[in-house]
Each structure stands twice: as structure tokens, then as C-alpha cells.
PDB file of N, CA and C in Angstrom:
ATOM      1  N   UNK A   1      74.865 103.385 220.072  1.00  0.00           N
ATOM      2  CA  UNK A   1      73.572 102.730 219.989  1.00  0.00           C
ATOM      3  C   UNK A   1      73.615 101.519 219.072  1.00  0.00           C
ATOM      4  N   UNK A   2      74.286 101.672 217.987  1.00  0.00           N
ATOM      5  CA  UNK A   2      73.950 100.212 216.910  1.00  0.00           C
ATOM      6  C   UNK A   2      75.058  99.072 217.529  1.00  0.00           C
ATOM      7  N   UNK A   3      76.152  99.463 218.655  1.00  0.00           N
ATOM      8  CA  UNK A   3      76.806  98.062 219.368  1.00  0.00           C
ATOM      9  C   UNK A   3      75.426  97.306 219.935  1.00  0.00           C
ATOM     10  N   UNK A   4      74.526  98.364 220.218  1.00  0.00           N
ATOM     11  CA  UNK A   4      73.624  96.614 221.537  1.00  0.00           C
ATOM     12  C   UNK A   4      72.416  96.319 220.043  1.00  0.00           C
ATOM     13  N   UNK A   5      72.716  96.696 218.916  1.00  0.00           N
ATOM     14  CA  UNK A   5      71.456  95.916 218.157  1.00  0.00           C
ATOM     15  C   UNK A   5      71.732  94.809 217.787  1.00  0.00           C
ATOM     16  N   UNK A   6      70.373  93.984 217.370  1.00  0.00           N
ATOM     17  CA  UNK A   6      70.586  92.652 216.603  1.00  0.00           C
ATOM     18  C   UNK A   6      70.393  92.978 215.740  1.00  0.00           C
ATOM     19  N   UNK A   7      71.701  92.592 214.565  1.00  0.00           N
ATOM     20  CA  UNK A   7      71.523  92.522 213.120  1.00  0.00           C
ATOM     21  C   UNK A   7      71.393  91.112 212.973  1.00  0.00           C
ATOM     22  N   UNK A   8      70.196  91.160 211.991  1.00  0.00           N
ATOM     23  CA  UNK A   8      69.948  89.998 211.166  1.00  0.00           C
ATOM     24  C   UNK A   8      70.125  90.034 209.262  1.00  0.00           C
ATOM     25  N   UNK A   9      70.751  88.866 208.891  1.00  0.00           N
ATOM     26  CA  UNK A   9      70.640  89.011 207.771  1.00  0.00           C
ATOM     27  C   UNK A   9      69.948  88.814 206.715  1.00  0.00           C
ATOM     28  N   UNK A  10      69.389  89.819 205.570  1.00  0.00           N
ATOM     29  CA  UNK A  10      68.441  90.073 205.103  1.00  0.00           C
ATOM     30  C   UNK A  10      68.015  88.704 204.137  1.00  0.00           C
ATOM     31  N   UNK A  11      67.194  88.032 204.042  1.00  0.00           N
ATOM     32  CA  UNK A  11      66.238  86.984 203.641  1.00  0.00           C
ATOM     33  C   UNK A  11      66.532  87.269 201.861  1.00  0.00           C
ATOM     34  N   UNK A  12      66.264  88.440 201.573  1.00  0.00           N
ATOM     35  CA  UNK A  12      67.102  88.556 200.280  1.00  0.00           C
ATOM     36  C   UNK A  12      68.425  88.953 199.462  1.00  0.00           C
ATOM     37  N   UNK A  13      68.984  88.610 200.251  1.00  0.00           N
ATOM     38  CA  UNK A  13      70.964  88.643 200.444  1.00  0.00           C
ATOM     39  C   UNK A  13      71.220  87.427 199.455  1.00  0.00           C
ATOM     40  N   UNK A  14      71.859  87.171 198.518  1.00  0.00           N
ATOM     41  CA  UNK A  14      72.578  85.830 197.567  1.00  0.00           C
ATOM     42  C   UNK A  14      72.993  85.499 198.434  1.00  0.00           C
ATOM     43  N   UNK A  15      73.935  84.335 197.965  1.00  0.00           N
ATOM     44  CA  UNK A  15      74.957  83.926 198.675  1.00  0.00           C
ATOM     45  C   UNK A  15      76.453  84.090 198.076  1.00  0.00           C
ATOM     46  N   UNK A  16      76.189  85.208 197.035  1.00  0.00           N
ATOM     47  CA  UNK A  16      77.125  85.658 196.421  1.00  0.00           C
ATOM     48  C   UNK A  16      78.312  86.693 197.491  1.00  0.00           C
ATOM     49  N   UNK A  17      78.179  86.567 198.931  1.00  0.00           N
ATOM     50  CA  UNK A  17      78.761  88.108 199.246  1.00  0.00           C
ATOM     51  C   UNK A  17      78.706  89.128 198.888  1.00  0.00           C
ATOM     52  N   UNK A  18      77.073  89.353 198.949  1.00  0.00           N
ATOM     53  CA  UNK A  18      76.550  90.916 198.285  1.00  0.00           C
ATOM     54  C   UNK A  18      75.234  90.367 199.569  1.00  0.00           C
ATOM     55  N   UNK A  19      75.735  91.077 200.828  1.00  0.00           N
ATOM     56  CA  UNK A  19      74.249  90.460 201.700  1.00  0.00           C
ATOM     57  C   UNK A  19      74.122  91.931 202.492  1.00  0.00           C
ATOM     58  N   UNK A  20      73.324  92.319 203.344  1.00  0.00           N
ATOM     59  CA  UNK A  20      72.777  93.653 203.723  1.00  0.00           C
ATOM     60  C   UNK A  20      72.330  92.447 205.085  1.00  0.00           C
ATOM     61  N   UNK A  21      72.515  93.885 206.284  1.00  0.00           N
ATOM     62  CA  UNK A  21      72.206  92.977 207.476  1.00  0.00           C
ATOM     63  C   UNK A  21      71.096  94.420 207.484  1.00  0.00           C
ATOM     64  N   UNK A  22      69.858  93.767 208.489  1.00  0.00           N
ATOM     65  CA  UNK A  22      69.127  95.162 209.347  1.00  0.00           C
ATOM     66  C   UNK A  22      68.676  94.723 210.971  1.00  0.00           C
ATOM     67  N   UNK A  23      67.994  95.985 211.272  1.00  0.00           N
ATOM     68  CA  UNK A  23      68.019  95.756 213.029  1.00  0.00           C
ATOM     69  C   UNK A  23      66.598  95.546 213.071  1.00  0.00           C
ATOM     70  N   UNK A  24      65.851  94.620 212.797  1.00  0.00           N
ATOM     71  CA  UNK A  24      64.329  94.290 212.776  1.00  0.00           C
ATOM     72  C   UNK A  24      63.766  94.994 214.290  1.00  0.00           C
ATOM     73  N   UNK A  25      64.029  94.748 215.468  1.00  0.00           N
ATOM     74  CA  UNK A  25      63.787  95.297 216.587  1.00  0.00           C
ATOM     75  C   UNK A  25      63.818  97.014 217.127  1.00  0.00           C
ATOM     76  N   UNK A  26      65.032  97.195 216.389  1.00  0.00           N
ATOM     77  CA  UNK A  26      64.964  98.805 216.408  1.00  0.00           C
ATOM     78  C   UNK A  26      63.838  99.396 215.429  1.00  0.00           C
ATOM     79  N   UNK A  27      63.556  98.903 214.314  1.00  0.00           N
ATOM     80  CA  UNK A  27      62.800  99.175 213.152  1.00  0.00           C
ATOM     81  C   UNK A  27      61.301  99.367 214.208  1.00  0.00           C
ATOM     82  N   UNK A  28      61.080  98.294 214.447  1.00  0.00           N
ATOM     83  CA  UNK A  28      60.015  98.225 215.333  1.00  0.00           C
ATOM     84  C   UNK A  28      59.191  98.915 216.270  1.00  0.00           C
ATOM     85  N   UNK A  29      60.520  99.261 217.232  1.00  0.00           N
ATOM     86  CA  UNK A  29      60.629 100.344 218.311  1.00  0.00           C
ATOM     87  C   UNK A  29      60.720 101.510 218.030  1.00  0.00           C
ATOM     88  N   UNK A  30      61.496 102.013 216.931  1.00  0.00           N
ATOM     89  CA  UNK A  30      61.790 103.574 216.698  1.00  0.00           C
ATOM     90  C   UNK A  30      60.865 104.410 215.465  1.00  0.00           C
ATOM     91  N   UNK A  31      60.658 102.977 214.216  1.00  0.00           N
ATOM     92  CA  UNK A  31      60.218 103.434 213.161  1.00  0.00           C
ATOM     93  C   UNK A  31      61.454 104.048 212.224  1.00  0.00           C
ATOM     94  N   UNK A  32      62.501 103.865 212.661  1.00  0.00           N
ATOM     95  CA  UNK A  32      64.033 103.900 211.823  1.00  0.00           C
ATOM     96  C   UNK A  32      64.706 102.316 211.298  1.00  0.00           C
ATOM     97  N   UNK A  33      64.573 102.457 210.178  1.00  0.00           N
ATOM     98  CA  UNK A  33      65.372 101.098 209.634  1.00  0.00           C
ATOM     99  C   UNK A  33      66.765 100.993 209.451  1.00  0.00           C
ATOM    100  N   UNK A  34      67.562 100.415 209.964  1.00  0.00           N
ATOM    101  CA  UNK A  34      69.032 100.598 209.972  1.00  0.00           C
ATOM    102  C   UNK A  34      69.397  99.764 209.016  1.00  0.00           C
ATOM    103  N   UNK A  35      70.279  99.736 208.084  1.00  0.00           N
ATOM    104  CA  UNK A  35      70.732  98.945 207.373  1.00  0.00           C
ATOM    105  C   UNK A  35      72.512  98.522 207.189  1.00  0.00           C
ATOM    106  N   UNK A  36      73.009  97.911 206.835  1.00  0.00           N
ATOM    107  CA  UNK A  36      74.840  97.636 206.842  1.00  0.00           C
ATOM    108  C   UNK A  36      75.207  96.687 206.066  1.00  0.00           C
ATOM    109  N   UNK A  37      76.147  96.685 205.388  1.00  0.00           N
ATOM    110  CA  UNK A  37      77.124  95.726 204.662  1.00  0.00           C
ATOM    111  C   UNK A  37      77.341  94.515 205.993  1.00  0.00           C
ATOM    112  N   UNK A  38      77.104  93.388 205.274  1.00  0.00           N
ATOM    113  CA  UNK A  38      77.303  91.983 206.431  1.00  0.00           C
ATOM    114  C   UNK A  38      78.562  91.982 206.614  1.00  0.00           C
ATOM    115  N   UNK A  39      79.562  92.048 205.716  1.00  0.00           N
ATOM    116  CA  UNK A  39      80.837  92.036 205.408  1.00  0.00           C
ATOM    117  C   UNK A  39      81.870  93.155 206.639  1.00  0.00           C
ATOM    118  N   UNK A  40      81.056  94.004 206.561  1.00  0.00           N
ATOM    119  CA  UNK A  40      81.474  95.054 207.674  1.00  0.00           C
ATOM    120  C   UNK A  40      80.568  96.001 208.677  1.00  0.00           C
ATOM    121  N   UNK A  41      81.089  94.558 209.566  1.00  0.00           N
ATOM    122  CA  UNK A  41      79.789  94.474 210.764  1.00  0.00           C
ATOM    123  C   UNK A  41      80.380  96.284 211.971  1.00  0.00           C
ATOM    124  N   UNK A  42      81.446  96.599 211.715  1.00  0.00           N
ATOM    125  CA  UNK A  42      81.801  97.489 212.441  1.00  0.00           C
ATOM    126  C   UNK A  42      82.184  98.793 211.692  1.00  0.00           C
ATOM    127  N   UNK A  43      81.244  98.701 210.571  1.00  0.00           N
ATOM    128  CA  UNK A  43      81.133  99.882 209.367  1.00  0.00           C
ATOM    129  C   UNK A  43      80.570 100.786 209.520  1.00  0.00           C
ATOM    130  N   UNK A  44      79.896 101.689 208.379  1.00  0.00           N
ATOM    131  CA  UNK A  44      79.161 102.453 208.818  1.00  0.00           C
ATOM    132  C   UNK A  44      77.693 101.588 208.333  1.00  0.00           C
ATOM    133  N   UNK A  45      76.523 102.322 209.292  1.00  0.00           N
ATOM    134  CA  UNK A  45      75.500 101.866 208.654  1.00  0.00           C
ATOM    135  C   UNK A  45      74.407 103.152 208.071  1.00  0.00           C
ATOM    136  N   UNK A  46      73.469 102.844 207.016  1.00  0.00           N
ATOM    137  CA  UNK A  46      72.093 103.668 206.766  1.00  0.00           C
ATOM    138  C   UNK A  46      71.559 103.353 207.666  1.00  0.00           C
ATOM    139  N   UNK A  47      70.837 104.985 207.397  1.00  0.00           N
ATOM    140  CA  UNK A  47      69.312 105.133 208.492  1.00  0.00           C
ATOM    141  C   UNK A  47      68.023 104.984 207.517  1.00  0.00           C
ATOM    142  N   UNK A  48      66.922 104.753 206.862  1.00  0.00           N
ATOM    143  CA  UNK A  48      66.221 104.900 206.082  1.00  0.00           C
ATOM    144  C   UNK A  48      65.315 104.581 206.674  1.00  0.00           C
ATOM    145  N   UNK A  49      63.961 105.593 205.735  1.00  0.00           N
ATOM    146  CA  UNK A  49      62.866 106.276 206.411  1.00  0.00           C
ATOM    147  C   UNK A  49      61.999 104.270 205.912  1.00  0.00           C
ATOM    148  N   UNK A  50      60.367 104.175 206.780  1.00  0.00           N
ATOM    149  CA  UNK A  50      59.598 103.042 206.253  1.00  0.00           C
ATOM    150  C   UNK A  50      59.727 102.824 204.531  1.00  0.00           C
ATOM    151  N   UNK A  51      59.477 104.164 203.913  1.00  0.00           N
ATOM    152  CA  UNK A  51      59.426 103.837 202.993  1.00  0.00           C
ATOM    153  C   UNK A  51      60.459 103.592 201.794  1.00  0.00           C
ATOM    154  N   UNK A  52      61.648 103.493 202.058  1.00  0.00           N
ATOM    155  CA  UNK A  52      62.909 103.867 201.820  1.00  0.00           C
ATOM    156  C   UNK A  52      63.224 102.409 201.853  1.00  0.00           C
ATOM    157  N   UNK A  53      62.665 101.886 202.793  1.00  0.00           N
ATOM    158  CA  UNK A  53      63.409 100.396 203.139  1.00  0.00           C
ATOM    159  C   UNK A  53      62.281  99.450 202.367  1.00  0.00           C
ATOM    160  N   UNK A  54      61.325  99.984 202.123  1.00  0.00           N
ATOM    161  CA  UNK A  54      60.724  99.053 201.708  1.00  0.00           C
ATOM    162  C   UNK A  54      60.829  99.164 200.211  1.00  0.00           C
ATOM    163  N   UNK A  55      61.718 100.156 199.616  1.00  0.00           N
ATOM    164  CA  UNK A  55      61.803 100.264 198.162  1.00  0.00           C
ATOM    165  C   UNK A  55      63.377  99.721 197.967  1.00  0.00           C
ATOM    166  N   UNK A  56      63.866  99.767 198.988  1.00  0.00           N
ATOM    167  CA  UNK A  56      65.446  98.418 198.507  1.00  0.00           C
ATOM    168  C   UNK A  56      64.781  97.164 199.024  1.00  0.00           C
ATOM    169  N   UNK A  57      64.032  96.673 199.499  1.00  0.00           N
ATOM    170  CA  UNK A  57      63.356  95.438 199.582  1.00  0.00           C
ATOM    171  C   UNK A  57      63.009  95.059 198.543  1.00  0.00           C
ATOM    172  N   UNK A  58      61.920  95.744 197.557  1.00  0.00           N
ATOM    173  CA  UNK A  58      61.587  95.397 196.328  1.00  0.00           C
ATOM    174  C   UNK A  58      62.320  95.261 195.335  1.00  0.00           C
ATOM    175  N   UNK A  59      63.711  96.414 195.585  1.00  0.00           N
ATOM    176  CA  UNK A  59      64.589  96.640 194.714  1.00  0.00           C
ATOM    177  C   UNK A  59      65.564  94.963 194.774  1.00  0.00           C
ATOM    178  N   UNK A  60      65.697  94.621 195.933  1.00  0.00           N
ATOM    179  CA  UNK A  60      66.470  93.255 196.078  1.00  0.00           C
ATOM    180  C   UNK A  60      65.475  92.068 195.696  1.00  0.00           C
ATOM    181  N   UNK A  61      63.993  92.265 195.548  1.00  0.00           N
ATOM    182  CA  UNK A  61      63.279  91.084 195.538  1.00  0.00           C
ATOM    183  C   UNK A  61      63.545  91.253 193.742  1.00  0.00           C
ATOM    184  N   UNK A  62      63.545  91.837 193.236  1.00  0.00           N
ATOM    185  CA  UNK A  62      63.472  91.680 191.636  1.00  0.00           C
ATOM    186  C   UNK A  62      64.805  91.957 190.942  1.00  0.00           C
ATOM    187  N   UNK A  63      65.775  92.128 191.459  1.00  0.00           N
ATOM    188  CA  UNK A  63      66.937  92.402 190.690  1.00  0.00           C
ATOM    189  C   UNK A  63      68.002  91.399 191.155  1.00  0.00           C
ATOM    190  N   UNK A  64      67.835  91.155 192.528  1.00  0.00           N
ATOM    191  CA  UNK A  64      68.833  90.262 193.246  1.00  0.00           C
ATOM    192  C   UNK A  64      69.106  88.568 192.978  1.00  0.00           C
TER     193      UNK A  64
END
């Protein structure tokens, strides 16, 4: 299933090579947020619940 997603990369990623990709469309559709290292696009990825994703969001908006 995560070969046919679009990962996009996350808006609060540096440009240090510390970036997080997610599947905005699956998020959408399923209510599952997928998340992955950009670096290793054929890695493993997280599953995390709405609220899960929206607390490494915050966590990247203030620490990153």
C-alpha cells in the first residue's frame, strides 16, 4: 500500500537533512497519518493516530 502513495515533504523539515515526508491524501481518506525519513524513501514508515501527528507537528514547529 505505501508504493502507490504521495509523499510530500513536510513544510517543517530544515534543510539540515533532518526532513520527515507524509501521505497528505491517505491522511485524508483513511484518517491514518503515515509518516517516513525523506532520506529513506524505501524504509520503514509510522502509522500515527490525528492526534499523534499533530503533536510532532507542534513538536517540529517549536523545536525545529
Amino acid at each position: 500500500m505505501t508504493d502507490s502513495l504521495r509523499w510530500v515533504k513536510s513544510s517543517y523539515s530544515n534543510n539540515g537533512g533532518q526532513c520527515i515526508e507524509w501521505a497528505p491524501e491517505h491522511a485524508a481518506a483513511t484518517g491514518e497519518f503515515k509518516v517516513r525519513d525523506s532520506k529513506e524513501p524505501n524504509g520503514p514508515h509510522l502509522t500515527l493516530t490525528r492526534g499523534a501527528f499533530v503533536g510532532l507537528v507542534e513538536f517540529a514547529r517549536h523545536h525545529g
